[in-house]
Protein backbone atom coordinates (compact mmCIF):
# COMPACT_ATOMS: atom_id res chain seq x y z
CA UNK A 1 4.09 0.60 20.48
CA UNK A 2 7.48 -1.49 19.69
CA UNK A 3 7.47 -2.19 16.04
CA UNK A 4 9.86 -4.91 14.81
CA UNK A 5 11.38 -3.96 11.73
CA UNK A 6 11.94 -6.93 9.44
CA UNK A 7 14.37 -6.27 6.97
CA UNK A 8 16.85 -9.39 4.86
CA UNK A 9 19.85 -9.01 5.07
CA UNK A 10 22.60 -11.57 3.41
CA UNK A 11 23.88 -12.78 5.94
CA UNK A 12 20.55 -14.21 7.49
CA UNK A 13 19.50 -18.15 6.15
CA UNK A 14 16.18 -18.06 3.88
CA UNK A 15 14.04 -20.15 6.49
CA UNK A 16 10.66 -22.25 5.63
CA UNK A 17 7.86 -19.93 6.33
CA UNK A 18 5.51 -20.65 8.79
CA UNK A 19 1.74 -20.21 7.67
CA UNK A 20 -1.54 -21.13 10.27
CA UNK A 21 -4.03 -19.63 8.49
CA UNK A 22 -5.67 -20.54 5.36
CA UNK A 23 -8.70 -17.75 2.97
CA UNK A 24 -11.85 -19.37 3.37
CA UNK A 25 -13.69 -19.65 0.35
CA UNK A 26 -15.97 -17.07 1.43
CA UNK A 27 -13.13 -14.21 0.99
CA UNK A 28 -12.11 -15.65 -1.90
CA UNK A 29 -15.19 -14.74 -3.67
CA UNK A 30 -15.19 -11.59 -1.86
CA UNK A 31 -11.47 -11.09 -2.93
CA UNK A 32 -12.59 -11.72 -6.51
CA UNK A 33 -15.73 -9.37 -6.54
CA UNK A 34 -13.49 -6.62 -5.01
CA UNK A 35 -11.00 -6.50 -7.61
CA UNK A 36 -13.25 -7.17 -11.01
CA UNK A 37 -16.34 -5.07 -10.12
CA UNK A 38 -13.90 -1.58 -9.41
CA UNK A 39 -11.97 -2.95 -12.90
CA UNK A 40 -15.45 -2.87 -14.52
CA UNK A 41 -16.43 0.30 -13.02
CA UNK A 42 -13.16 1.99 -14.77
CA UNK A 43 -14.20 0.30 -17.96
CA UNK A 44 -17.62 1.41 -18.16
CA UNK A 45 -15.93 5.27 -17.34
CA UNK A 46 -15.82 6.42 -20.81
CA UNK A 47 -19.24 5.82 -21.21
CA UNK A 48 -20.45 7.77 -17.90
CA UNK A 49 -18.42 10.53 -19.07
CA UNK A 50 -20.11 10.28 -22.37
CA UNK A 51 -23.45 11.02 -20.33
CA UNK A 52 -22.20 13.96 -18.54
CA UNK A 53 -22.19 11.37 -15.40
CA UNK A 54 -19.09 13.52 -13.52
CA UNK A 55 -19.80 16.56 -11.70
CA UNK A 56 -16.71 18.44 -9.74
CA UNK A 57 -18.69 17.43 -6.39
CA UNK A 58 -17.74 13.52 -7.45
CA UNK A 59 -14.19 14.48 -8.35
CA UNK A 60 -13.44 16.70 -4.66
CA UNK A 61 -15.32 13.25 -2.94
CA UNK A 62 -13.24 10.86 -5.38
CA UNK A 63 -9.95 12.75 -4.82
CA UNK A 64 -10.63 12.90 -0.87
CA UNK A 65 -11.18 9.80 -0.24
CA UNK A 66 -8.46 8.28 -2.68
CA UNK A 67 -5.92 10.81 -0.28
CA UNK A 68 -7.23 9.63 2.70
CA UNK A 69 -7.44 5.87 2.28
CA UNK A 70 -4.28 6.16 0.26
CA UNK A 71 -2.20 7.70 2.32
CA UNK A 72 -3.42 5.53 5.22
CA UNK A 73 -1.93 2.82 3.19
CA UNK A 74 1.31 4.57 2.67
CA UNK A 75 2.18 6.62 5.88
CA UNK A 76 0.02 3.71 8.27
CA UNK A 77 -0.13 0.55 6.99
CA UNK A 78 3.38 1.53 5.43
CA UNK A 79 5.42 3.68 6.64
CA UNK A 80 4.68 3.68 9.95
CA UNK A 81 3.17 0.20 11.24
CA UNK A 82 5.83 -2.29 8.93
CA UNK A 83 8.70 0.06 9.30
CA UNK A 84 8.18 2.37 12.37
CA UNK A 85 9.21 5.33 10.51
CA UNK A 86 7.87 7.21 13.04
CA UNK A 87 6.47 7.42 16.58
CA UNK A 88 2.58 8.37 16.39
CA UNK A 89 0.37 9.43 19.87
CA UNK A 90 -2.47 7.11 20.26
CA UNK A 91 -5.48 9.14 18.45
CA UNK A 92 -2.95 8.93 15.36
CA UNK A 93 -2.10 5.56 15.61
CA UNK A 94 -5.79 4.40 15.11
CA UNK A 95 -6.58 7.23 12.76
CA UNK A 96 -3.67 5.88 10.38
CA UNK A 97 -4.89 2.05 11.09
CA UNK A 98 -8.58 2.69 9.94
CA UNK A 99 -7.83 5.07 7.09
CA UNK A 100 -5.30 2.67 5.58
CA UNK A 101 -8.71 0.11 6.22
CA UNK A 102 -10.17 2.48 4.23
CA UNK A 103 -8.31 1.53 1.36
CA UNK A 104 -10.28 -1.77 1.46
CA UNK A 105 -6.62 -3.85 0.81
CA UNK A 106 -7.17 -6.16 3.51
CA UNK A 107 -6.87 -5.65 7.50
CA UNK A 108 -3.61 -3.72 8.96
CA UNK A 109 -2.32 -6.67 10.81
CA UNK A 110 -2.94 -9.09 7.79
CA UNK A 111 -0.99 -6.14 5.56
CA UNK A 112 2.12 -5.34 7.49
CA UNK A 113 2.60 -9.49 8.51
CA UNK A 114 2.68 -9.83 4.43
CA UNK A 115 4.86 -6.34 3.48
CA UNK A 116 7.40 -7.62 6.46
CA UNK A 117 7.94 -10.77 5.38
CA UNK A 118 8.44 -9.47 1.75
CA UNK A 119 11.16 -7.35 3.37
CA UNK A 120 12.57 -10.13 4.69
CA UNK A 121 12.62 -12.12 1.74
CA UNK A 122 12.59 -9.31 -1.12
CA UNK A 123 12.55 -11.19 -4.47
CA UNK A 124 13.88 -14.80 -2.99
CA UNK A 125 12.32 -17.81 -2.08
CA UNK A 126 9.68 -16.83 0.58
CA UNK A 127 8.84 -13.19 -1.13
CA UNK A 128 4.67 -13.44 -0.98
CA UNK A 129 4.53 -11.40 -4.07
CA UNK A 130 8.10 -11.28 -6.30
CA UNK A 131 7.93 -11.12 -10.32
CA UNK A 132 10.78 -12.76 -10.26
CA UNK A 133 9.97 -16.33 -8.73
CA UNK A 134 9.08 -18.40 -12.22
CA UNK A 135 12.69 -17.08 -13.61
CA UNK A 136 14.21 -14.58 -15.98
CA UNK A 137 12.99 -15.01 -19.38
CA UNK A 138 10.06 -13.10 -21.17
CA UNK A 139 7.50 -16.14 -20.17
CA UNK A 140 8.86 -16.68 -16.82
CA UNK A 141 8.68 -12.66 -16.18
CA UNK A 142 5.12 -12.11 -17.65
CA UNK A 143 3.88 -14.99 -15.31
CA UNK A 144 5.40 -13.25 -12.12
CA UNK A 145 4.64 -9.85 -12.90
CA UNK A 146 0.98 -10.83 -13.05
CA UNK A 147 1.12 -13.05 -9.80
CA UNK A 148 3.10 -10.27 -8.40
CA UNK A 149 0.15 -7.79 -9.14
CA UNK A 150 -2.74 -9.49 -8.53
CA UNK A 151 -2.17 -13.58 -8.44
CA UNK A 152 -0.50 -13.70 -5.32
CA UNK A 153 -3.93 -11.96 -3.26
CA UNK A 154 -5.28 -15.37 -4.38
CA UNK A 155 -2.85 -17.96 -2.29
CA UNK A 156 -4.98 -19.50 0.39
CA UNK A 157 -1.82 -19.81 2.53
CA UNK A 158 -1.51 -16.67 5.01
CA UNK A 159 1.63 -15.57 6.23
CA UNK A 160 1.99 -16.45 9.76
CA UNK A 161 0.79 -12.93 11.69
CA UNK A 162 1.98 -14.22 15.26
CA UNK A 163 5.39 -14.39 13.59
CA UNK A 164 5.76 -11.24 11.51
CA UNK A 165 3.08 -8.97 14.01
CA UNK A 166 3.43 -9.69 17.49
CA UNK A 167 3.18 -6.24 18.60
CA UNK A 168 0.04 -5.74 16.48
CA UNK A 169 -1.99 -8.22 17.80
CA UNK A 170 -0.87 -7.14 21.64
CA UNK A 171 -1.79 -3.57 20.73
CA UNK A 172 -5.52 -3.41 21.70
CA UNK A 173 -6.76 -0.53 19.59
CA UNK A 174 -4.99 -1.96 16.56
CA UNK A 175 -6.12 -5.25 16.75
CA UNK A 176 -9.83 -4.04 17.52
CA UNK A 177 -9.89 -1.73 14.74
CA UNK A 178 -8.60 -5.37 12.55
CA UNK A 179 -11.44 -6.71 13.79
CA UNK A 180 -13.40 -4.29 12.12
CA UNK A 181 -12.30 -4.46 9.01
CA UNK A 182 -15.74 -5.58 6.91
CA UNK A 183 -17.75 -2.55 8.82
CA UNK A 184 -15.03 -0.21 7.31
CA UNK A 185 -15.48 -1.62 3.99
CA UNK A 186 -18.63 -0.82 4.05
CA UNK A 187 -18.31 2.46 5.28
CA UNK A 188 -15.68 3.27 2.30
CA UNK A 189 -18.19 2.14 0.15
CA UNK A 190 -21.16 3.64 1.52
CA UNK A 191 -20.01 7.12 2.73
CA UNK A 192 -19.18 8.58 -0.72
CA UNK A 193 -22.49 7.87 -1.85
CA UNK A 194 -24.58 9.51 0.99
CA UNK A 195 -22.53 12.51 1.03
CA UNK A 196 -22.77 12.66 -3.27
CA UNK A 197 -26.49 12.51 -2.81
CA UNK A 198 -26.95 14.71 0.69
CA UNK A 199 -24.38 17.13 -1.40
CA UNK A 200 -26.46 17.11 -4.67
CA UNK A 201 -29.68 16.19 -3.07
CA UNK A 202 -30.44 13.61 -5.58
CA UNK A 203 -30.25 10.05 -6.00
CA UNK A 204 -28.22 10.53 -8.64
CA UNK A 205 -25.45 12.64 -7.13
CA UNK A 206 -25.56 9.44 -4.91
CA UNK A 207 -25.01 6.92 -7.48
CA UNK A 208 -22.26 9.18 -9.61
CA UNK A 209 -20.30 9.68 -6.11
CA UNK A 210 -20.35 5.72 -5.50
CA UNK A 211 -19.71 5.15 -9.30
CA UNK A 212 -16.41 7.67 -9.32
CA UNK A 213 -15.59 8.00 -4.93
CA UNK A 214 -16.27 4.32 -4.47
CA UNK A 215 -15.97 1.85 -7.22
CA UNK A 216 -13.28 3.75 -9.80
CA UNK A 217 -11.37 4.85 -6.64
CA UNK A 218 -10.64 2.00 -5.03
CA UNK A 219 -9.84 0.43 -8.50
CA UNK A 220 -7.49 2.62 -9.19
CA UNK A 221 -5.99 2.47 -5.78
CA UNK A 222 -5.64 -1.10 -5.54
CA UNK A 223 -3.57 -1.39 -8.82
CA UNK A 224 -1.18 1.55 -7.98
CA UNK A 225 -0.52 -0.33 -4.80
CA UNK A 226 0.14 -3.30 -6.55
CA UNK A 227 2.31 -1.85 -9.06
CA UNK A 228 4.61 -1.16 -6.44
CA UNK A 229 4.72 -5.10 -6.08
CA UNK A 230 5.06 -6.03 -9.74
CA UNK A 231 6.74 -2.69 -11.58
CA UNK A 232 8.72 -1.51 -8.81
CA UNK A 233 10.38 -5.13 -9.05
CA UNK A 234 10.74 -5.39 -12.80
CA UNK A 235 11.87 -2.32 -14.73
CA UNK A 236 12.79 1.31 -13.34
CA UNK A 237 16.18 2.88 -12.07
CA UNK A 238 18.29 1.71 -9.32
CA UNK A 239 20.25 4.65 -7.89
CA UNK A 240 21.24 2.84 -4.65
CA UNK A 241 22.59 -0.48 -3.52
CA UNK A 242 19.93 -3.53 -2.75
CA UNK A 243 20.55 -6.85 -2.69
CA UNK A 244 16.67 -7.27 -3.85
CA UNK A 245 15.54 -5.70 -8.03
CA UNK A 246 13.49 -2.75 -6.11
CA UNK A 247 13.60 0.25 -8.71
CA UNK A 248 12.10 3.82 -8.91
CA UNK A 249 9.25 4.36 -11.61
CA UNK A 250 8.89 7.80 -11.73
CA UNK A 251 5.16 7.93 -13.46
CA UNK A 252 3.70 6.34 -10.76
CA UNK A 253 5.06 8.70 -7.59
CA UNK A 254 1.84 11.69 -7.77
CA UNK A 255 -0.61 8.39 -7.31
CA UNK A 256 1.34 6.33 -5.40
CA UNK A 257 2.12 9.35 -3.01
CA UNK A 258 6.05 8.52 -3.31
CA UNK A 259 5.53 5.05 -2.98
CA UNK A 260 7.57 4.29 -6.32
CA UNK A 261 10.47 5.77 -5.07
CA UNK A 262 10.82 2.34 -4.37
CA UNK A 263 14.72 1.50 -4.65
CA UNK A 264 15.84 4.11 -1.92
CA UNK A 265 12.80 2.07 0.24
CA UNK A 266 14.92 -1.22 -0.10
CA UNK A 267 18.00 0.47 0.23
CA UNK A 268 16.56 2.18 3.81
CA UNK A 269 13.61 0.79 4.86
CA UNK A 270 13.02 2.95 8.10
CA UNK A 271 13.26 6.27 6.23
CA UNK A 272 10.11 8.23 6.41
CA UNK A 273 10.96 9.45 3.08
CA UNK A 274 11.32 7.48 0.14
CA UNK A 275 12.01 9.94 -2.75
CA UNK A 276 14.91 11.94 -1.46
CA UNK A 277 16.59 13.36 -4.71
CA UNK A 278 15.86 16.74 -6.48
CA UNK A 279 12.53 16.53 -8.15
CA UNK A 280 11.23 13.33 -6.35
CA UNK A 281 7.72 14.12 -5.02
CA UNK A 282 6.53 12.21 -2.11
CA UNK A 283 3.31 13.34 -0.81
CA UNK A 284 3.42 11.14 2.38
CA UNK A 285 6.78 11.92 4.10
CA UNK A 286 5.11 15.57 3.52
CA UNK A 287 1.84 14.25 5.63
CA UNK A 288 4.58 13.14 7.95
CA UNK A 289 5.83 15.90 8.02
CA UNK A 290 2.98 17.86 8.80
CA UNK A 291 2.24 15.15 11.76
CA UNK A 292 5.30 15.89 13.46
CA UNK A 293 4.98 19.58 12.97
CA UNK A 294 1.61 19.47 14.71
CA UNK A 295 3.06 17.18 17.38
CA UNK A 296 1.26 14.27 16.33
CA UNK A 297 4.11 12.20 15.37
CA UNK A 298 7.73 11.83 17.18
CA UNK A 299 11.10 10.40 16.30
CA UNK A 300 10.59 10.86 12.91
CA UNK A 301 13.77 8.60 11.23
CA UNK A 302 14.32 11.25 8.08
CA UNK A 303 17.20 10.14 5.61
CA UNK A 304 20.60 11.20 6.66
CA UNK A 305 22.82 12.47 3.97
CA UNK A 306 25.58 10.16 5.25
CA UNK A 307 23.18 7.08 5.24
CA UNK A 308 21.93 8.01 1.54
CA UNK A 309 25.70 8.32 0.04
CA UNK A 310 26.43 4.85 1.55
CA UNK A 311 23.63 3.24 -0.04
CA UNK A 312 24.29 4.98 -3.87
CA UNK A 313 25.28 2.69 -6.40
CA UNK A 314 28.88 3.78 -8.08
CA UNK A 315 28.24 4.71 -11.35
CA UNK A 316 30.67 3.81 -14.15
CA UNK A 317 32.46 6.78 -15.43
């Protein structure tokens, strides 16, 4: 698989961007249940833990499935099908595309089209999801962090996917396992509850798995993910040279897997790891790691030291 890497540059003209498709209204209201029911779930926590309604078999199903769909987010959907951080044999390649489906944040070809051109456009005019666009001021910055979390999922323009994903949509498997998408929504949902109440064997270690491995999982998730849109844009450190506001946030790296490293990712898009200093965890170049240890994954593009120095920003003395 050829992946194109799309990454602006300042030399390159900010261009009108194409967009074919339109949301129908259906997943709209899909769109909309998906994000407030979760967002309820985690409200109505306290009070499920106030009923002794969390046993250590939902928290191993909740914490699996949050690793796998997560990190089929960051090392597939991210890592390796925008940026090509890595070369994966085929059994991997689909693997990564339907655990990142998983996740239930939208089909991998509809994903990567949207995180490329945001590489493209990082934080300028034709960025799908910038907290910068309404301006600099407190107002202006509260607006766009909030359309850069959430309000942007609700534009019924698409980005244009025979644009940004060619190779996607000519890669069989990948665009078959797209196709997919609302059976593996259902299975994310489904799955943790049959195996909390085949585990438990009880209806209720069925309904506590799909409360916590389900509902509060994908809830929190889906905002970690999209803090990486909105606070990894706004406030944070910037220890290397972007011509974007990309910034690490060091509370969020453990749950976004190393995701919030997210300067040195706009500083070096292709590297498989994003939190390269002492100290910076970054659970998914370690999964890559593991891949290409087991032979699973090639022509892995790890940081070079030379690269990294380039890209650090001079500090005053």
């Amino acid at each position: 698989m050829t992946t194109i890497d799309y990454v602006g540059d300042d030399t390159r003209p900010l261009q009108q961007i194409p967009t074919t498709e339109f949301k129908a209204r259906w997943e709209q209201v899909a769109l909309s249940i998906f994000i407030v029911v979760p967002l309820l779930a985690v409200g109505a926590a306290g009070f499920v833990l106030w009923g002794n309604g969390l046993s250590w078999h939902d928290v191993v199903i909740a914490v699996v499935f949050y690793a796998i769909s997560g990190h089929g987010i960051t090392v597939g959907y991210h890592r390796y099908f925008t940026h090509g951080s890595f070369k994966a044999k085929r059994p991997l390649r689909i693997a990564l595309a339907v655990a990142g489906s998983l996740a239930i944040e939208g089909p991998v070809t509809r994903w990567v089209a949207d995180h490329r051109r945001h590489h493209m456009f990082s934080d300028e005019e034709g960025d799908p999801h910038s907290p910068w666009r309404y301006g600099n001021n407190f107002k202006a910055l509260c607006k766009g962090l909030y359309y850069a979390h959430v309000g942007w999922l609700f534009d019924v323009e698409q980005t244009d996917q025979k644009r940004f994903v060619p190779d996607l949509l000519a890669d069989k498997d990948i665009a078959r396992v797209s196709k997919l998408f609302p059976y593996l929504v259902a299975t994310s949902l489904i799955l943790p509850a049959v195996i909390g109440g085949l585990w438990s064997m009880s209806w209720m270690g069925a309904l506590t798995a799909y409360f916590w491995a389900s509902l509060v999982r994908i809830c929190v998730l889906h905002h970690t993910t999209w803090s990486i849109n909105s606070i990894c844009h706004s406030v944070g450190n910037r220890p290397f040279v972007t011509k974007d506001r990309s910034t690490n946030v060091w509370p969020l790296a453990i749950i976004s897997m190393g995701e919030s490293w997210h300067n040195l990712h706009h500083a070096d898009p292709t590297a498989a790891r994003h939190g390269v200093d002492k100290g910076q965890l970054d659970s998914s170049a370690r999964v890559i790691w593991v891949f290409e240890k087991l032979g699973w994954a090639y022509d892995v593009r790890w940081p070079k030291q030379a690269r990294l120095d380039a890209r650090r920003a001079i500090r005053a003395a």
